[in-house]
PDB file of N, CA and C in Angstrom:
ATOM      1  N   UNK A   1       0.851  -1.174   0.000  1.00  0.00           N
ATOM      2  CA  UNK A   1       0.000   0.000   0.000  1.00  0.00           C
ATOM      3  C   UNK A   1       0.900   1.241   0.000  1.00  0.00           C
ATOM      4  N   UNK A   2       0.233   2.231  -0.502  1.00  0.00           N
ATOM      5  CA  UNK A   2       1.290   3.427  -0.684  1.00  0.00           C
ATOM      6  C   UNK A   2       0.950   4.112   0.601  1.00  0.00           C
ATOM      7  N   UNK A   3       2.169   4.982   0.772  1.00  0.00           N
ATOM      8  CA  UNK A   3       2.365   5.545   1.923  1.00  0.00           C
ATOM      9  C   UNK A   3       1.321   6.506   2.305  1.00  0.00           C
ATOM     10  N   UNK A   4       0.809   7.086   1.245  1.00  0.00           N
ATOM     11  CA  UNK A   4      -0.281   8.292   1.457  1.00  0.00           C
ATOM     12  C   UNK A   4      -1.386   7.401   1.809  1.00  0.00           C
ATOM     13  N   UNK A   5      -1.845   6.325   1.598  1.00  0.00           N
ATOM     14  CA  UNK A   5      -2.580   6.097   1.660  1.00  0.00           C
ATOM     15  C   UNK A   5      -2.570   4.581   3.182  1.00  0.00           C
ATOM     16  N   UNK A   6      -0.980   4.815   3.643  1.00  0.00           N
ATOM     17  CA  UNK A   6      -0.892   4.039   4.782  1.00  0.00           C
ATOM     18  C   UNK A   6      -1.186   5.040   5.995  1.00  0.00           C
ATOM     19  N   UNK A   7      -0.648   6.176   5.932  1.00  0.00           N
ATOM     20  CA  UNK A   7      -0.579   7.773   6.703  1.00  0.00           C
ATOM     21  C   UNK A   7      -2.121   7.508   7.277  1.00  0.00           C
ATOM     22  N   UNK A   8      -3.306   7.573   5.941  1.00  0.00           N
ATOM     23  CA  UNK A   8      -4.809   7.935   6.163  1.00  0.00           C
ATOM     24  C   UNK A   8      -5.260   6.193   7.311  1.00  0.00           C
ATOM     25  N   UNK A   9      -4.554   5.578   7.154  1.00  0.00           N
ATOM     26  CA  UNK A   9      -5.014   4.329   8.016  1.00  0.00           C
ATOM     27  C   UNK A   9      -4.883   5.142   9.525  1.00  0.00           C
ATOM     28  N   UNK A  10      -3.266   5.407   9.588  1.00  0.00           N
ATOM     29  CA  UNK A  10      -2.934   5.778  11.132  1.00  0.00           C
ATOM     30  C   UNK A  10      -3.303   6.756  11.485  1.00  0.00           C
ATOM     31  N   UNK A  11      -4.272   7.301  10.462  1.00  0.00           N
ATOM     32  CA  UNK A  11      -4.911   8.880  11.176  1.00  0.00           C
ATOM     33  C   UNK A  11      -6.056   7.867  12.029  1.00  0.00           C
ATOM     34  N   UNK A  12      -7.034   7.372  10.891  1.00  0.00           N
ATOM     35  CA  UNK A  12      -7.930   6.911  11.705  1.00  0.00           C
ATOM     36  C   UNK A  12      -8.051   5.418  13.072  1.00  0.00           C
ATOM     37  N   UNK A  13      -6.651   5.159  12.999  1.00  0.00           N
ATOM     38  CA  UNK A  13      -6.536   4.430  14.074  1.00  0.00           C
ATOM     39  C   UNK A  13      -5.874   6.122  15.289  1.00  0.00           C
ATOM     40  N   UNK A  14      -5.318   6.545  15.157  1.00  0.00           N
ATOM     41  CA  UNK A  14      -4.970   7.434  16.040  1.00  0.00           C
ATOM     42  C   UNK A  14      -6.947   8.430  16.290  1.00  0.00           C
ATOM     43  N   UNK A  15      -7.450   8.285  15.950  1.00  0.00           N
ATOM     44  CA  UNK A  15      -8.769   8.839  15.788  1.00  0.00           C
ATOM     45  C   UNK A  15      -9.673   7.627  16.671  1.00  0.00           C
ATOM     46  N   UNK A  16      -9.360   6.183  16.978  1.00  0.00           N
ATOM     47  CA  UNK A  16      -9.832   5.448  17.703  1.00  0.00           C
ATOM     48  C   UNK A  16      -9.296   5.314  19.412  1.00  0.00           C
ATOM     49  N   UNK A  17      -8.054   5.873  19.215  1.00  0.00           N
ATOM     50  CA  UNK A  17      -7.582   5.872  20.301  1.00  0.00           C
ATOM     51  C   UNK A  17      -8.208   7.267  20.991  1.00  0.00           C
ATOM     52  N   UNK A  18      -8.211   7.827  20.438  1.00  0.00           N
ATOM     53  CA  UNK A  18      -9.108   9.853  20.898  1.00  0.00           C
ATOM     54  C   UNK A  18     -10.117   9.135  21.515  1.00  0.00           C
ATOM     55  N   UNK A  19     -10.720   9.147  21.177  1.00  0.00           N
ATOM     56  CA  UNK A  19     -12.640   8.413  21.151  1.00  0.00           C
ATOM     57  C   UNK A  19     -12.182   7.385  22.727  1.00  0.00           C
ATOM     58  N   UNK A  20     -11.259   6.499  23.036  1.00  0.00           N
ATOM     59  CA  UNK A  20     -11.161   6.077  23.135  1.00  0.00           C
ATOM     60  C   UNK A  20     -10.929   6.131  24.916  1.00  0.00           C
ATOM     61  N   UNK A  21      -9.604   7.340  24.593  1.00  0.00           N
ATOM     62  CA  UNK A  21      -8.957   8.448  25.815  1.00  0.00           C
ATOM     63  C   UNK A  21     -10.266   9.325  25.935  1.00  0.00           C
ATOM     64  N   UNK A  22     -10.989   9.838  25.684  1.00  0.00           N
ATOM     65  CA  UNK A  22     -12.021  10.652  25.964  1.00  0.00           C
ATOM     66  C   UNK A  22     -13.315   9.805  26.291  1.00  0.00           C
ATOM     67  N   UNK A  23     -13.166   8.693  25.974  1.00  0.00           N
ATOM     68  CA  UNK A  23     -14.533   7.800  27.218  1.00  0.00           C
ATOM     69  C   UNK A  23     -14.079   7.434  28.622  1.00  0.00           C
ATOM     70  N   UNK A  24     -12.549   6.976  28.446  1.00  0.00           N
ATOM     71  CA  UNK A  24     -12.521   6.729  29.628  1.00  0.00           C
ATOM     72  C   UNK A  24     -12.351   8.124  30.410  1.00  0.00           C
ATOM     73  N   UNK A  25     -11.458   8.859  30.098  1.00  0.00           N
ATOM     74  CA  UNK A  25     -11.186  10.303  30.661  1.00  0.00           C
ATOM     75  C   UNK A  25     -12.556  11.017  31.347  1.00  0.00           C
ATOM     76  N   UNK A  26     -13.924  10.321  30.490  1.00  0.00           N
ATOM     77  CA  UNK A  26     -15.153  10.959  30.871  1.00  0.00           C
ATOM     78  C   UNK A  26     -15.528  10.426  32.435  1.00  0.00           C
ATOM     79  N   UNK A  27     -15.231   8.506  32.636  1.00  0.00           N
ATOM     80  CA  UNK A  27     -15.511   8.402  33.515  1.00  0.00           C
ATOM     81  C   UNK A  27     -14.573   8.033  34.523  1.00  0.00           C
ATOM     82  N   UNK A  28     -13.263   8.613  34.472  1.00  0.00           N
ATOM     83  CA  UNK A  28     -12.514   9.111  35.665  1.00  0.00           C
ATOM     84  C   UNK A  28     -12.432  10.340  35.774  1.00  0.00           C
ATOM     85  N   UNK A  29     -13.428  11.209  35.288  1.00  0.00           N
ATOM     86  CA  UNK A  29     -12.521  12.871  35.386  1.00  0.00           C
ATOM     87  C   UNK A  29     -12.921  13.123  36.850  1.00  0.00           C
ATOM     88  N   UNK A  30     -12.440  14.716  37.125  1.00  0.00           N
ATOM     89  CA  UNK A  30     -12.465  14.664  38.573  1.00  0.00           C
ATOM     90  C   UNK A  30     -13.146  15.555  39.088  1.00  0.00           C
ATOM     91  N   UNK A  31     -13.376  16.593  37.745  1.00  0.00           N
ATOM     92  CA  UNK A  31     -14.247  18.368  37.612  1.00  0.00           C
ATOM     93  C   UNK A  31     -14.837  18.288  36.401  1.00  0.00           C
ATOM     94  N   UNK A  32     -15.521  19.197  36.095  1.00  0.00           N
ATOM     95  CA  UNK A  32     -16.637  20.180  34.828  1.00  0.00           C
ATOM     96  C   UNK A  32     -15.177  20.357  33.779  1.00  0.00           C
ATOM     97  N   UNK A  33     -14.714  20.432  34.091  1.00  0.00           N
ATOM     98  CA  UNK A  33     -13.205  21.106  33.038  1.00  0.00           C
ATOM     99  C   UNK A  33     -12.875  20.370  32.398  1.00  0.00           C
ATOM    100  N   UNK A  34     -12.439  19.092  33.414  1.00  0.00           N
ATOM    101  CA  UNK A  34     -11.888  17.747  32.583  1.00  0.00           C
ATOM    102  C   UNK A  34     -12.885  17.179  31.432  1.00  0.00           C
ATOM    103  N   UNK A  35     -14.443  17.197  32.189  1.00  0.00           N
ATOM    104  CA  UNK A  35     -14.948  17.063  31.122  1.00  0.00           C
ATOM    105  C   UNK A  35     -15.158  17.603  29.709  1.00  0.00           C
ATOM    106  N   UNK A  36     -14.857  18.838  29.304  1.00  0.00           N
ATOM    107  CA  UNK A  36     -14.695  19.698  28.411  1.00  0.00           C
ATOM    108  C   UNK A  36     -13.601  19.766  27.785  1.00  0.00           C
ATOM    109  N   UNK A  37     -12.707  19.512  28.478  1.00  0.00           N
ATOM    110  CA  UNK A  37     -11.401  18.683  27.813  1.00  0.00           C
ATOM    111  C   UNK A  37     -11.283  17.442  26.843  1.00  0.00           C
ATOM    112  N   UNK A  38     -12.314  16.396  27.778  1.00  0.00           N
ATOM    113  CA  UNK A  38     -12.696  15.218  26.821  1.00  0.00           C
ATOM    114  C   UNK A  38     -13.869  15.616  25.842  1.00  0.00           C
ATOM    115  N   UNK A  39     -14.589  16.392  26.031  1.00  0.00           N
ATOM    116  CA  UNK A  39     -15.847  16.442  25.189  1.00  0.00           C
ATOM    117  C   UNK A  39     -14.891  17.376  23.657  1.00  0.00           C
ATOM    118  N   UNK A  40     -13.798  18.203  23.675  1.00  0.00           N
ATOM    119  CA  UNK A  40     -12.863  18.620  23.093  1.00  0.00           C
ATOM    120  C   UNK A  40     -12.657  17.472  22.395  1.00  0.00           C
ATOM    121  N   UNK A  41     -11.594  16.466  23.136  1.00  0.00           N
ATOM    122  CA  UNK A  41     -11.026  15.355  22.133  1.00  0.00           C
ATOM    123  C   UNK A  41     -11.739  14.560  21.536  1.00  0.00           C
ATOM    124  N   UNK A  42     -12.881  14.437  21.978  1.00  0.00           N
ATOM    125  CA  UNK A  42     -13.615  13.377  21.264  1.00  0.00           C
ATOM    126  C   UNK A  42     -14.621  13.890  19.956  1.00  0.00           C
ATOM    127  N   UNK A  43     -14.926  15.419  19.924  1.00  0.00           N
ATOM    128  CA  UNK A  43     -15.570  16.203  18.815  1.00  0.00           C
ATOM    129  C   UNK A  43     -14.290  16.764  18.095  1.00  0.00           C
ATOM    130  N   UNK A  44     -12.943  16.750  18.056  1.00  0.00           N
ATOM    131  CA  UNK A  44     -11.799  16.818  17.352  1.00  0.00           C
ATOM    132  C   UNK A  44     -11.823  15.415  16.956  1.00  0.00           C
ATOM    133  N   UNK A  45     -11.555  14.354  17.487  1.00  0.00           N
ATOM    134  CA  UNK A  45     -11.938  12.745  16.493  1.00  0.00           C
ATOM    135  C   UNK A  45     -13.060  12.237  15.402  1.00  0.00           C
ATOM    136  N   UNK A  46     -13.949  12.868  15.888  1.00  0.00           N
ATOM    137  CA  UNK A  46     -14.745  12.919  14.742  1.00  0.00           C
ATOM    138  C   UNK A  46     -14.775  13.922  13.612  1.00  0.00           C
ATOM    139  N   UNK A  47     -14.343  15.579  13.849  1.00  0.00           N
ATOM    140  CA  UNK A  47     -13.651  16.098  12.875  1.00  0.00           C
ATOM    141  C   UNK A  47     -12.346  15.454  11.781  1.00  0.00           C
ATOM    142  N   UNK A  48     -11.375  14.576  12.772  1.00  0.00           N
ATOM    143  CA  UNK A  48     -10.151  14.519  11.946  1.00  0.00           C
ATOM    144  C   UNK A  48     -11.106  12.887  11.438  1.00  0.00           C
ATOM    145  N   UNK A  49     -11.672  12.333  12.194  1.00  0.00           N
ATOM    146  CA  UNK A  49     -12.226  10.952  11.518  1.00  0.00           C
ATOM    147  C   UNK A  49     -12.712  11.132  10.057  1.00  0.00           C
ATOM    148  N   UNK A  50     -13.852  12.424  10.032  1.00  0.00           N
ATOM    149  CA  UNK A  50     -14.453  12.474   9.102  1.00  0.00           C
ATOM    150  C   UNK A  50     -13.515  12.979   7.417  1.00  0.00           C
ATOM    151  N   UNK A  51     -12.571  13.833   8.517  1.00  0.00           N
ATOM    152  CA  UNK A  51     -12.115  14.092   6.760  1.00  0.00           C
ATOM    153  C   UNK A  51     -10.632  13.127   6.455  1.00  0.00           C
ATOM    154  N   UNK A  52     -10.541  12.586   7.089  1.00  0.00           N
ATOM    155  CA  UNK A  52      -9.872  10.905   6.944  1.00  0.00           C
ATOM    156  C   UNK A  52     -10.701  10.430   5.885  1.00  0.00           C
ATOM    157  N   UNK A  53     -11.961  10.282   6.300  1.00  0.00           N
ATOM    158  CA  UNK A  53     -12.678   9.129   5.461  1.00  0.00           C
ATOM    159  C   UNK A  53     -13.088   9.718   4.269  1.00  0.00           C
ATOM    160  N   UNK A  54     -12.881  11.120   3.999  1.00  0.00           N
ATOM    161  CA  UNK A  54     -13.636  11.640   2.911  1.00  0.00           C
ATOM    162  C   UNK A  54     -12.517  11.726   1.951  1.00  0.00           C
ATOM    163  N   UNK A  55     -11.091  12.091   2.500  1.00  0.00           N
ATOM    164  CA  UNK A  55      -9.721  11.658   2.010  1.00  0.00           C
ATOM    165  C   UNK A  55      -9.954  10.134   0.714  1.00  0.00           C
ATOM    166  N   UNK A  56     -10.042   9.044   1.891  1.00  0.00           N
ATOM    167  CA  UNK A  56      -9.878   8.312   1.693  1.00  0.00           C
ATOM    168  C   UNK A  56     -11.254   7.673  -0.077  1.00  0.00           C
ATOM    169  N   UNK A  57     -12.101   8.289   0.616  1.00  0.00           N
ATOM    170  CA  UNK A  57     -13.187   8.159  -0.690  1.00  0.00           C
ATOM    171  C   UNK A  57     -12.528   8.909  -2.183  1.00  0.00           C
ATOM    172  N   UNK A  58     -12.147   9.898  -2.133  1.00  0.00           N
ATOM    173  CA  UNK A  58     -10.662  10.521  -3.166  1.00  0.00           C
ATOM    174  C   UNK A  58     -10.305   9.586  -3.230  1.00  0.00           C
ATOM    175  N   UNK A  59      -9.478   9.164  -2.992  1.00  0.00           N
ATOM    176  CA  UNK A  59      -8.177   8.217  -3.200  1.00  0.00           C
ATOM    177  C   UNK A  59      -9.268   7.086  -3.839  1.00  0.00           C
ATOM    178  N   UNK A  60     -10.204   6.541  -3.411  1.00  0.00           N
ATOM    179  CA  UNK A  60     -11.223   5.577  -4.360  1.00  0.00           C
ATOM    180  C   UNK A  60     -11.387   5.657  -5.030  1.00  0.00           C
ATOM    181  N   UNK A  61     -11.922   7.205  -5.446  1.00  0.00           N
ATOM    182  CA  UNK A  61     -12.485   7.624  -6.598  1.00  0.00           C
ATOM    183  C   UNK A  61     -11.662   7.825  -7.649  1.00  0.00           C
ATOM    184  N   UNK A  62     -10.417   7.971  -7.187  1.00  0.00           N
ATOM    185  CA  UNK A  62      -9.593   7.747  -8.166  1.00  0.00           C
ATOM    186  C   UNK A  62      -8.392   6.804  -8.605  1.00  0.00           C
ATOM    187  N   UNK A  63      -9.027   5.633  -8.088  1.00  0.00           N
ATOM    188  CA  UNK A  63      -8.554   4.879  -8.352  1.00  0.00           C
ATOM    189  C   UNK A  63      -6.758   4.442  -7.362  1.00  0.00           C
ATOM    190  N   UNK A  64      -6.638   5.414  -6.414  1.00  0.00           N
ATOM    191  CA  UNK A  64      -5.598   5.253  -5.948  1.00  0.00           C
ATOM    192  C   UNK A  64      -5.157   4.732  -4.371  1.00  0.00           C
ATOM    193  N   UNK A  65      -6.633   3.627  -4.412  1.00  0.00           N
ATOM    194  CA  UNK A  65      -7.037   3.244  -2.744  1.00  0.00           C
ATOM    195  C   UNK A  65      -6.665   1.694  -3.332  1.00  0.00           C
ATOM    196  N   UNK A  66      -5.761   0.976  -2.248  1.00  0.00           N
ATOM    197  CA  UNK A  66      -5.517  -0.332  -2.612  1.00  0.00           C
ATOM    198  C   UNK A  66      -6.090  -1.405  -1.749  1.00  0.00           C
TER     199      UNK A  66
END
């Protein structure tokens, strides 16, 4: 697989781990803050998720997704 198109894998595995740190972070936090912190990382994961995947539909569409 080409590299540009190995990069868009480890975005969206680094985009599972967000989601991931921000559930648990939700239910150990300790204040209102922390939570807003996680509610931060986890609506930034679905920002960088989404245009990962819309990336990645490019790269389909043109033929350059393996």
């Amino acid at each position: 697989m080409k590299a540009f198109n190995e990069n868009l894998k480890k975005v969206l595995e680094v985009t599972k781990e967000m989601f991931q740190v921000a559930e648990q972070g939700d239910e150990d936090r300790n204040d209102d803050s922390c939570g807003v912190l996680y509610g931060v990382v986890r609506d930034s994961a679905y920002k960088i998720k989404k245009m990962a995947e819309e990336e990645i539909l490019k790269h389909k569409d043109k033929n350059k997704w393996e």
